[in-house]
PDB file of N, CA and C in Angstrom:
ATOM      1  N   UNK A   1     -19.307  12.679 -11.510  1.00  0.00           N
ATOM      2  CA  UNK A   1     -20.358  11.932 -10.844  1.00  0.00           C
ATOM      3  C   UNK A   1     -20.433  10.540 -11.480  1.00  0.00           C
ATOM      4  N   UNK A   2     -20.494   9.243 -10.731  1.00  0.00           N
ATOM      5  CA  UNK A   2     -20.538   8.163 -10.970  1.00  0.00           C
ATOM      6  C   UNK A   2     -22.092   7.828 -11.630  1.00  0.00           C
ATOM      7  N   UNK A   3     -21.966   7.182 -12.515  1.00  0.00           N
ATOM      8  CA  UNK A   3     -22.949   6.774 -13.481  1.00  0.00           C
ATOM      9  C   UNK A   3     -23.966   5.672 -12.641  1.00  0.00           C
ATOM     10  N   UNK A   4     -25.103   6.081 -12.116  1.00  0.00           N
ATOM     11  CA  UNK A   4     -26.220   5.173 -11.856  1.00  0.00           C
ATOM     12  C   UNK A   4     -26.143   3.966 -12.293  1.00  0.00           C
ATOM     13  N   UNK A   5     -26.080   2.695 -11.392  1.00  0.00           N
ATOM     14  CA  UNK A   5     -26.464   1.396 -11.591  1.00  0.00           C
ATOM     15  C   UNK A   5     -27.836   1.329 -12.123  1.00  0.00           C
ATOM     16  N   UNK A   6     -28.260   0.795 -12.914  1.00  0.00           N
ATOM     17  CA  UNK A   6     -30.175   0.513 -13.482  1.00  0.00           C
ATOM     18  C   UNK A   6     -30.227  -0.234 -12.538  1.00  0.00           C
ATOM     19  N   UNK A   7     -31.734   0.252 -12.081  1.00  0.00           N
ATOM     20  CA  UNK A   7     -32.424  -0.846 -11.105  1.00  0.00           C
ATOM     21  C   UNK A   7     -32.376  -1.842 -11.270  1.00  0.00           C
ATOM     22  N   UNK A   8     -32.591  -3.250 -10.343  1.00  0.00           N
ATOM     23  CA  UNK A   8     -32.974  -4.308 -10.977  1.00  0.00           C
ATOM     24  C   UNK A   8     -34.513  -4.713 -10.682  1.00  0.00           C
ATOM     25  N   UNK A   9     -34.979  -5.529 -11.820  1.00  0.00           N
ATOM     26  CA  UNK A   9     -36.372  -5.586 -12.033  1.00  0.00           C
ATOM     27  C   UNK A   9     -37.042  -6.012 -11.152  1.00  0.00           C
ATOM     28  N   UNK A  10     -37.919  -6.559 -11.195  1.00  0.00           N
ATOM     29  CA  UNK A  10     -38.553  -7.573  -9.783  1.00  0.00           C
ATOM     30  C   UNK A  10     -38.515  -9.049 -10.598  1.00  0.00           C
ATOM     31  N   UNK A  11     -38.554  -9.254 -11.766  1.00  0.00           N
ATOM     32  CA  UNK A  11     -37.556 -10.678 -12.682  1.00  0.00           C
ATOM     33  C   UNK A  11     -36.752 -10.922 -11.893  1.00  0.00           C
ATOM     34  N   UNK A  12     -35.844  -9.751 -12.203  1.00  0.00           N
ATOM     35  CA  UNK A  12     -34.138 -10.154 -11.895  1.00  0.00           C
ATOM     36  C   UNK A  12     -33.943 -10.464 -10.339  1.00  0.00           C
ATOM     37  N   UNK A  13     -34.902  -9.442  -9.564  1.00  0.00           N
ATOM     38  CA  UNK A  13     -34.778  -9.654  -7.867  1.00  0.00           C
ATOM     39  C   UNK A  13     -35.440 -11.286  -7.591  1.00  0.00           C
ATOM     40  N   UNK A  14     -36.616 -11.946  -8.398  1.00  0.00           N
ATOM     41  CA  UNK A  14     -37.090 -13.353  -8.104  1.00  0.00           C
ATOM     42  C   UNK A  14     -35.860 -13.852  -8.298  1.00  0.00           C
ATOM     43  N   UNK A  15     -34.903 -13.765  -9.785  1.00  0.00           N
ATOM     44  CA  UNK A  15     -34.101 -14.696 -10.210  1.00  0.00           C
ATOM     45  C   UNK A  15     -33.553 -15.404  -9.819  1.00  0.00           C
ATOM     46  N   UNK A  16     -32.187 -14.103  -8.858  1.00  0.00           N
ATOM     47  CA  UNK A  16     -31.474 -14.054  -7.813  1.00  0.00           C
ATOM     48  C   UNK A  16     -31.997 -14.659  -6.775  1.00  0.00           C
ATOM     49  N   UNK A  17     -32.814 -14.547  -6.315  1.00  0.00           N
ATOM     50  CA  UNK A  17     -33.407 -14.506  -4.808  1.00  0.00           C
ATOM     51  C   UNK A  17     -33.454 -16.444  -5.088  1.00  0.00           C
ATOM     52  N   UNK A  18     -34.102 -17.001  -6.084  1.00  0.00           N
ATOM     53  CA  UNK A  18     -33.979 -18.152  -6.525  1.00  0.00           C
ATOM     54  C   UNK A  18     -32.643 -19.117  -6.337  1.00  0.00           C
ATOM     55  N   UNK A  19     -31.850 -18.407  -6.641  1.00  0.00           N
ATOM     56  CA  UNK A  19     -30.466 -18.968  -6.377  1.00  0.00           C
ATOM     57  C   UNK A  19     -29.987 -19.048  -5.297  1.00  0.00           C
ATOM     58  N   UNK A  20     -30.436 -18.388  -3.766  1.00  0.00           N
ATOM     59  CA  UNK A  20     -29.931 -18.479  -3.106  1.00  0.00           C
ATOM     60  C   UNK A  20     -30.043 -19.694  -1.957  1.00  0.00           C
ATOM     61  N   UNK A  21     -29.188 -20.334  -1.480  1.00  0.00           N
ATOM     62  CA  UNK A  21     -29.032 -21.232  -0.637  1.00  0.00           C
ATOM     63  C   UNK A  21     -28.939 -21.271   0.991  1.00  0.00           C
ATOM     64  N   UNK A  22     -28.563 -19.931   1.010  1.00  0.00           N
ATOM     65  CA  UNK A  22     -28.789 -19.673   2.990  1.00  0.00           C
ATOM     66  C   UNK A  22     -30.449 -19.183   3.615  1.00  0.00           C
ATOM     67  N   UNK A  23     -30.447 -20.393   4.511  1.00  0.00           N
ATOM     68  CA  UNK A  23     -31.833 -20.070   4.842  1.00  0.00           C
ATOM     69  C   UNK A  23     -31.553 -19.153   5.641  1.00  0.00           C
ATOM     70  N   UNK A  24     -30.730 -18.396   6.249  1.00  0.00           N
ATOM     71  CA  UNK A  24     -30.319 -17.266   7.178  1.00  0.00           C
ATOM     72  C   UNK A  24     -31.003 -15.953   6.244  1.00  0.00           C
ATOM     73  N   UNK A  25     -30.705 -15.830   5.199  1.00  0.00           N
ATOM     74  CA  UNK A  25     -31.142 -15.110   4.135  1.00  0.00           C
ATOM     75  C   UNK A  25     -32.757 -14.574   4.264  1.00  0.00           C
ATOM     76  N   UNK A  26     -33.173 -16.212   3.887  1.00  0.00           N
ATOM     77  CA  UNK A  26     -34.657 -16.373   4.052  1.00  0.00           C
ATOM     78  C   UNK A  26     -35.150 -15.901   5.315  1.00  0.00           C
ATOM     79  N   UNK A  27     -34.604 -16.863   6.090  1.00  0.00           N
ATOM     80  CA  UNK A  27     -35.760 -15.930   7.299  1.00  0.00           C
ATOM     81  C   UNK A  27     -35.486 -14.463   8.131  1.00  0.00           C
ATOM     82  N   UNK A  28     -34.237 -13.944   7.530  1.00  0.00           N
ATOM     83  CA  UNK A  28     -34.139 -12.852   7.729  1.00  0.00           C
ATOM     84  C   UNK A  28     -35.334 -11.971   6.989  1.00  0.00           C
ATOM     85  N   UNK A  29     -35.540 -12.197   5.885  1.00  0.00           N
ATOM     86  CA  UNK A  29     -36.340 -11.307   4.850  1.00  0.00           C
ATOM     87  C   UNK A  29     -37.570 -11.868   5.865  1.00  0.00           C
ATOM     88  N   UNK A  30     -38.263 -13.325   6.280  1.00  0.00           N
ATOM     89  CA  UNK A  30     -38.854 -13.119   6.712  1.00  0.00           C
ATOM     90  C   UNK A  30     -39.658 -12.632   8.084  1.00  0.00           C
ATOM     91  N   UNK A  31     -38.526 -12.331   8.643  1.00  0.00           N
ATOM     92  CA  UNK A  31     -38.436 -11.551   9.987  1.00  0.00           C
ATOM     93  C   UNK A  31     -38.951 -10.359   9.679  1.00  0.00           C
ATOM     94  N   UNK A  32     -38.174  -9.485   8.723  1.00  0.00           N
ATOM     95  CA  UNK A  32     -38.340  -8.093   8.437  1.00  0.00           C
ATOM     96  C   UNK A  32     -39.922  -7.959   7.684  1.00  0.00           C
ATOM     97  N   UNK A  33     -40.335  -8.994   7.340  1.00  0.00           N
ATOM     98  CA  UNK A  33     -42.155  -8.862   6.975  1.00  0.00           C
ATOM     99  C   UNK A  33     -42.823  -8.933   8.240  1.00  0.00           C
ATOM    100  N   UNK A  34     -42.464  -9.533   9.344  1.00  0.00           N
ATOM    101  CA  UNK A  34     -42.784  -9.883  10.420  1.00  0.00           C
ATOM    102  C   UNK A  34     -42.750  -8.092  11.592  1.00  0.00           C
ATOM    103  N   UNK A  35     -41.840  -7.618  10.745  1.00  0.00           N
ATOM    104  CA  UNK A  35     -41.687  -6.220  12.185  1.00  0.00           C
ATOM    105  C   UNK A  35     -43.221  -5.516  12.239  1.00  0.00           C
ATOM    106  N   UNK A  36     -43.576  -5.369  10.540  1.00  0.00           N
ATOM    107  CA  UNK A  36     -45.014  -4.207  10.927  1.00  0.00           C
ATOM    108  C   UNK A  36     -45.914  -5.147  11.582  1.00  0.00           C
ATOM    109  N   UNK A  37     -46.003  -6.423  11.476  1.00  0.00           N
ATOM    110  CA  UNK A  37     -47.355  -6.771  12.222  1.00  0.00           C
ATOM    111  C   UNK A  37     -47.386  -8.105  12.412  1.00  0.00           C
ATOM    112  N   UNK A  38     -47.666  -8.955  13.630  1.00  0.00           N
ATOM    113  CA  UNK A  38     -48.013  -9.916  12.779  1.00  0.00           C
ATOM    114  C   UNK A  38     -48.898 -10.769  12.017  1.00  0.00           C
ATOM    115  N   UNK A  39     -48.451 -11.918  11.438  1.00  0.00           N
ATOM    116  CA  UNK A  39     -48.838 -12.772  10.192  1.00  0.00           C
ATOM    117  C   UNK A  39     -49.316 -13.708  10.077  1.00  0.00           C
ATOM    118  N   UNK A  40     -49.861 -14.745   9.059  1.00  0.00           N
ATOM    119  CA  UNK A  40     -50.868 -15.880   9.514  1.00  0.00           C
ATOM    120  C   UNK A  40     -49.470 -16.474   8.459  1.00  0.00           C
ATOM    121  N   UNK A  41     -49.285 -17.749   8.717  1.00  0.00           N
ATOM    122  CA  UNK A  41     -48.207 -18.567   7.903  1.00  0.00           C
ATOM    123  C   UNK A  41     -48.416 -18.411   6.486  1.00  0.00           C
ATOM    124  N   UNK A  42     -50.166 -18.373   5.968  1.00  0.00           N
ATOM    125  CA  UNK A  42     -49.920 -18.275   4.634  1.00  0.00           C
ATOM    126  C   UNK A  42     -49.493 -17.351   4.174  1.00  0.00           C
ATOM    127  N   UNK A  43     -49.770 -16.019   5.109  1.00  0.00           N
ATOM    128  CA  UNK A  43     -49.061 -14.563   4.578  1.00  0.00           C
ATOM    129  C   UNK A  43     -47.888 -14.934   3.959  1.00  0.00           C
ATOM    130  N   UNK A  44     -46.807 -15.167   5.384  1.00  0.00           N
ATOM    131  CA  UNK A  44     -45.414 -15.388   5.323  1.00  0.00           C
ATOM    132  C   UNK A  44     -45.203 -16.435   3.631  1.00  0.00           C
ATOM    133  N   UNK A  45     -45.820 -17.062   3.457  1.00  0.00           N
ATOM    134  CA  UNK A  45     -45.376 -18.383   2.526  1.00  0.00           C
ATOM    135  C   UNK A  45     -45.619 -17.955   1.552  1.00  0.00           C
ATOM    136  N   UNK A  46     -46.306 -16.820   1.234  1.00  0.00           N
ATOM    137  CA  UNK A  46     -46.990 -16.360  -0.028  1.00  0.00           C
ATOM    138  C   UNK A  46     -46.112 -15.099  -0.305  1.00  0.00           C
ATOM    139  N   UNK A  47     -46.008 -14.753   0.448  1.00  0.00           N
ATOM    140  CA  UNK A  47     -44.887 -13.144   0.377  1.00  0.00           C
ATOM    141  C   UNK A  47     -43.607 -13.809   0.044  1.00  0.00           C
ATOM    142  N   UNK A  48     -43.144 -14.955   0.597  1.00  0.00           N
ATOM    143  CA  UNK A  48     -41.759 -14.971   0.391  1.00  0.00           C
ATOM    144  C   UNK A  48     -41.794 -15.592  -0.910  1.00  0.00           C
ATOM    145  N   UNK A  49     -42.713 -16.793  -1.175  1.00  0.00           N
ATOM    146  CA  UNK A  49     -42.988 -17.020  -2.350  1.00  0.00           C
ATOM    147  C   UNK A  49     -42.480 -16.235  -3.704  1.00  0.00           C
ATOM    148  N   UNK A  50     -43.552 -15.565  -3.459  1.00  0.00           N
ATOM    149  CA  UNK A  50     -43.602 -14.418  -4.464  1.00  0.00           C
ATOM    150  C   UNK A  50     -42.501 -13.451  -4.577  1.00  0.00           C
ATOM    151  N   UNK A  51     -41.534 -13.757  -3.575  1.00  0.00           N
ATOM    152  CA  UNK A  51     -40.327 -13.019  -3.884  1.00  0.00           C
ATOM    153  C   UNK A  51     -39.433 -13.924  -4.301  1.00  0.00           C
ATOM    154  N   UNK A  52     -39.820 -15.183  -4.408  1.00  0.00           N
ATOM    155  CA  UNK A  52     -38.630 -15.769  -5.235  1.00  0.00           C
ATOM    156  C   UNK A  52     -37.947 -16.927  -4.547  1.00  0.00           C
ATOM    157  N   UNK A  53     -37.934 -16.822  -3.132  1.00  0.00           N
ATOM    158  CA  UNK A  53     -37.384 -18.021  -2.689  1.00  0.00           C
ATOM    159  C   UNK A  53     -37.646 -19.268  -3.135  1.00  0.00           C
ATOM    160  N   UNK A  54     -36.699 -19.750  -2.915  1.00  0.00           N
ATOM    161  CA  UNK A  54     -37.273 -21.162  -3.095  1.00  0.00           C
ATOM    162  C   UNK A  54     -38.206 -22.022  -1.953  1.00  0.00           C
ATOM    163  N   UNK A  55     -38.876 -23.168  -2.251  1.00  0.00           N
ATOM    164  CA  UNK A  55     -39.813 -24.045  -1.288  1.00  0.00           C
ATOM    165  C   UNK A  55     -39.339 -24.115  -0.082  1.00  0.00           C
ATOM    166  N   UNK A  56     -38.500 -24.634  -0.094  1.00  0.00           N
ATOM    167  CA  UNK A  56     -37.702 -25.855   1.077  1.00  0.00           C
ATOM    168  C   UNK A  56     -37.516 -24.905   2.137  1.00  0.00           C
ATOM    169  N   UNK A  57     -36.628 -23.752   1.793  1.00  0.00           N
ATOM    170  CA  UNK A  57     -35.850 -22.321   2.210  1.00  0.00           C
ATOM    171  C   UNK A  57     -36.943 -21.713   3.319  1.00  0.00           C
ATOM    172  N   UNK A  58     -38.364 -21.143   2.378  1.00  0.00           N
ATOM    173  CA  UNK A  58     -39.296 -21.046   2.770  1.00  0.00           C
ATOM    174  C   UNK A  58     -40.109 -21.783   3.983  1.00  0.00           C
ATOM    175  N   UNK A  59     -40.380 -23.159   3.409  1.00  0.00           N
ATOM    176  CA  UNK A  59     -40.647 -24.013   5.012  1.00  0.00           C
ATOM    177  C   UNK A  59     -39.564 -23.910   6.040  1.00  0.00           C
ATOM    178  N   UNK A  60     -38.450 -24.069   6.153  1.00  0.00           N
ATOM    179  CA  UNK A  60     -37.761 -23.953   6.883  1.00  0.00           C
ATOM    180  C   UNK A  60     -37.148 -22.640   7.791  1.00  0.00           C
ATOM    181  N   UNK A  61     -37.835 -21.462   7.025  1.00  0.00           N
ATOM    182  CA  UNK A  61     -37.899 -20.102   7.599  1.00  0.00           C
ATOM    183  C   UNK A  61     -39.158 -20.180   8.554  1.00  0.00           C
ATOM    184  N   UNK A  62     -40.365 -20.865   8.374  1.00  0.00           N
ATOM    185  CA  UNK A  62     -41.297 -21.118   9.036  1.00  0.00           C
ATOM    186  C   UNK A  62     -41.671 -21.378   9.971  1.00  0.00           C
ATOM    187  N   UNK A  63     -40.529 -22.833   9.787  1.00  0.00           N
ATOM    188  CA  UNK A  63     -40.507 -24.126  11.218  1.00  0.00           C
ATOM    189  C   UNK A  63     -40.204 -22.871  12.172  1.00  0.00           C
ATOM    190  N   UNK A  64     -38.470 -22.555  11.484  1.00  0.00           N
ATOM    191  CA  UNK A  64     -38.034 -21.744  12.391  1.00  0.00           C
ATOM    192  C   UNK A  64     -38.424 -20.790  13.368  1.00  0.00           C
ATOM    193  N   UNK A  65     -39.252 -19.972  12.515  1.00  0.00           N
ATOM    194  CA  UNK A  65     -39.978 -18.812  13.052  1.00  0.00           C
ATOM    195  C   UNK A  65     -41.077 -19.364  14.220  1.00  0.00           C
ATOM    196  N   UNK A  66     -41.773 -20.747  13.816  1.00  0.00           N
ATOM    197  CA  UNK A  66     -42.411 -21.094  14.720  1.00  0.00           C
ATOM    198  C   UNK A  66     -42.102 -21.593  16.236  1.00  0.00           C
ATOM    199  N   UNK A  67     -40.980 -22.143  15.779  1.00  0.00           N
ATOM    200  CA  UNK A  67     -40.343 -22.837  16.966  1.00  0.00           C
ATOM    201  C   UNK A  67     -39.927 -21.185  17.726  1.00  0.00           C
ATOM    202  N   UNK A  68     -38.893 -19.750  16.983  1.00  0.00           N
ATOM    203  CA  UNK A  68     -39.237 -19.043  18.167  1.00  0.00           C
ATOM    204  C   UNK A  68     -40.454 -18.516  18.646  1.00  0.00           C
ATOM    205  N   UNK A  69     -41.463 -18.671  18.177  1.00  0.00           N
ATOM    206  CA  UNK A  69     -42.519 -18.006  18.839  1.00  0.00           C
ATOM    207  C   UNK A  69     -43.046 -16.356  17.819  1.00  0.00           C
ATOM    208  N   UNK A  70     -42.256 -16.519  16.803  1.00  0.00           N
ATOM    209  CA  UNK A  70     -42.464 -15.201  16.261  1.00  0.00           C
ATOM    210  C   UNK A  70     -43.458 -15.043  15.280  1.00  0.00           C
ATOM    211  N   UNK A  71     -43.622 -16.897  15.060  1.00  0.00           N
ATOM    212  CA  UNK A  71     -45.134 -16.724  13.780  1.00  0.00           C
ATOM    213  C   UNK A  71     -45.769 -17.947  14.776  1.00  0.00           C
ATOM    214  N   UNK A  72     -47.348 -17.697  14.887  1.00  0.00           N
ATOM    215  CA  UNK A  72     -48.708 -18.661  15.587  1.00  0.00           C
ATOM    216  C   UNK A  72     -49.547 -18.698  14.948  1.00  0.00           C
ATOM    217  N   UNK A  73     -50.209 -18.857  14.044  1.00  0.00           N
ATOM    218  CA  UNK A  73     -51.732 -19.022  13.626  1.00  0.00           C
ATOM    219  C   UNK A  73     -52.701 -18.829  14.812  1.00  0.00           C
ATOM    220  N   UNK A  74     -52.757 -19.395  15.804  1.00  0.00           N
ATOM    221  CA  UNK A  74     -53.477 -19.531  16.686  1.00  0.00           C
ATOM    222  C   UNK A  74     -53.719 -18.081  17.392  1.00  0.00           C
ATOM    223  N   UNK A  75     -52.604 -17.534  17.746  1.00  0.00           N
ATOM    224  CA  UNK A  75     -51.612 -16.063  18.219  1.00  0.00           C
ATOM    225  C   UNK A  75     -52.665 -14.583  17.149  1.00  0.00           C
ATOM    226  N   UNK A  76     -52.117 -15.501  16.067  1.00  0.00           N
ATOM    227  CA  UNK A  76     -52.560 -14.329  15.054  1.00  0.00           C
ATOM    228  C   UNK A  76     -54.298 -14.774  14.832  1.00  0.00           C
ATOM    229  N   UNK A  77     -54.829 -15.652  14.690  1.00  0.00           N
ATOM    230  CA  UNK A  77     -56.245 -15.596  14.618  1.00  0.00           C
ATOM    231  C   UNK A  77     -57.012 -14.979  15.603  1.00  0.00           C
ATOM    232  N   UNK A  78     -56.651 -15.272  16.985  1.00  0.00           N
ATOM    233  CA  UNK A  78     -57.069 -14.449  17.964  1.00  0.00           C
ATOM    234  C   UNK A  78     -56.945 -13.092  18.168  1.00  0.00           C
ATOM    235  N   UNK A  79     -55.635 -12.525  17.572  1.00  0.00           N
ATOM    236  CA  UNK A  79     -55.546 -10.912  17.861  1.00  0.00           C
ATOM    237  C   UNK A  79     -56.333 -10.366  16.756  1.00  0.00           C
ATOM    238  N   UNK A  80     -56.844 -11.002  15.583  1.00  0.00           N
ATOM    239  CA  UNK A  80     -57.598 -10.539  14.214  1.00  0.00           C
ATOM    240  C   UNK A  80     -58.881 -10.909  14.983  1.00  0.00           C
ATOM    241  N   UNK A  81     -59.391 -11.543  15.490  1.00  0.00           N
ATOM    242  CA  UNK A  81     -60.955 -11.359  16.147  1.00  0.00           C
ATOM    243  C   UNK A  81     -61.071 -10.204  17.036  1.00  0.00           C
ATOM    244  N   UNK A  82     -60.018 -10.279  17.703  1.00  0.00           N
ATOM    245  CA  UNK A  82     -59.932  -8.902  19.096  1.00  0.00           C
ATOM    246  C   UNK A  82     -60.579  -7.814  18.500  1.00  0.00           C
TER     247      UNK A  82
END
């Protein structure tokens, strides 16, 4: 039986996640926060945040998402009053 890889930490997962340069990356991860429900932008900016991305990566997962229609503030403030 092959010897278990050790987890990696949630350090090591920011670290990494830090280094990376494809915003394809980014807004994939932030798509997949996006399936259970949706989100108010600061959600999104604060979750990905906190996982490590970098700034830029982050806004630009945003624009994106906004321009398809998949993150609204407006969208999401209204279905949270409903």
């Amino acid at each position: 039986m092959p010897a278990r890889r050790p987890r990696e930490s949630f350090a090591e997962r920011q670290a990494r996640r830090a280094e990376i340069d494809d915003p394809a990356v980014v807004l994939e991860a932030a798509a997949r926060f996006l399936e259970a429900r949706s989100r108010s932008v600061a959600e999104v900016r604060r979750r990905l945040g906190r996982a490590g991305y970098r700034s830029e990566l982050v806004d630009g997962a945003i624009v994106r998402l906004t321009e398809l229609g998949m993150l609204d503030d407006e969208a999401f403030g209204r279905a949270w009053v409903e």
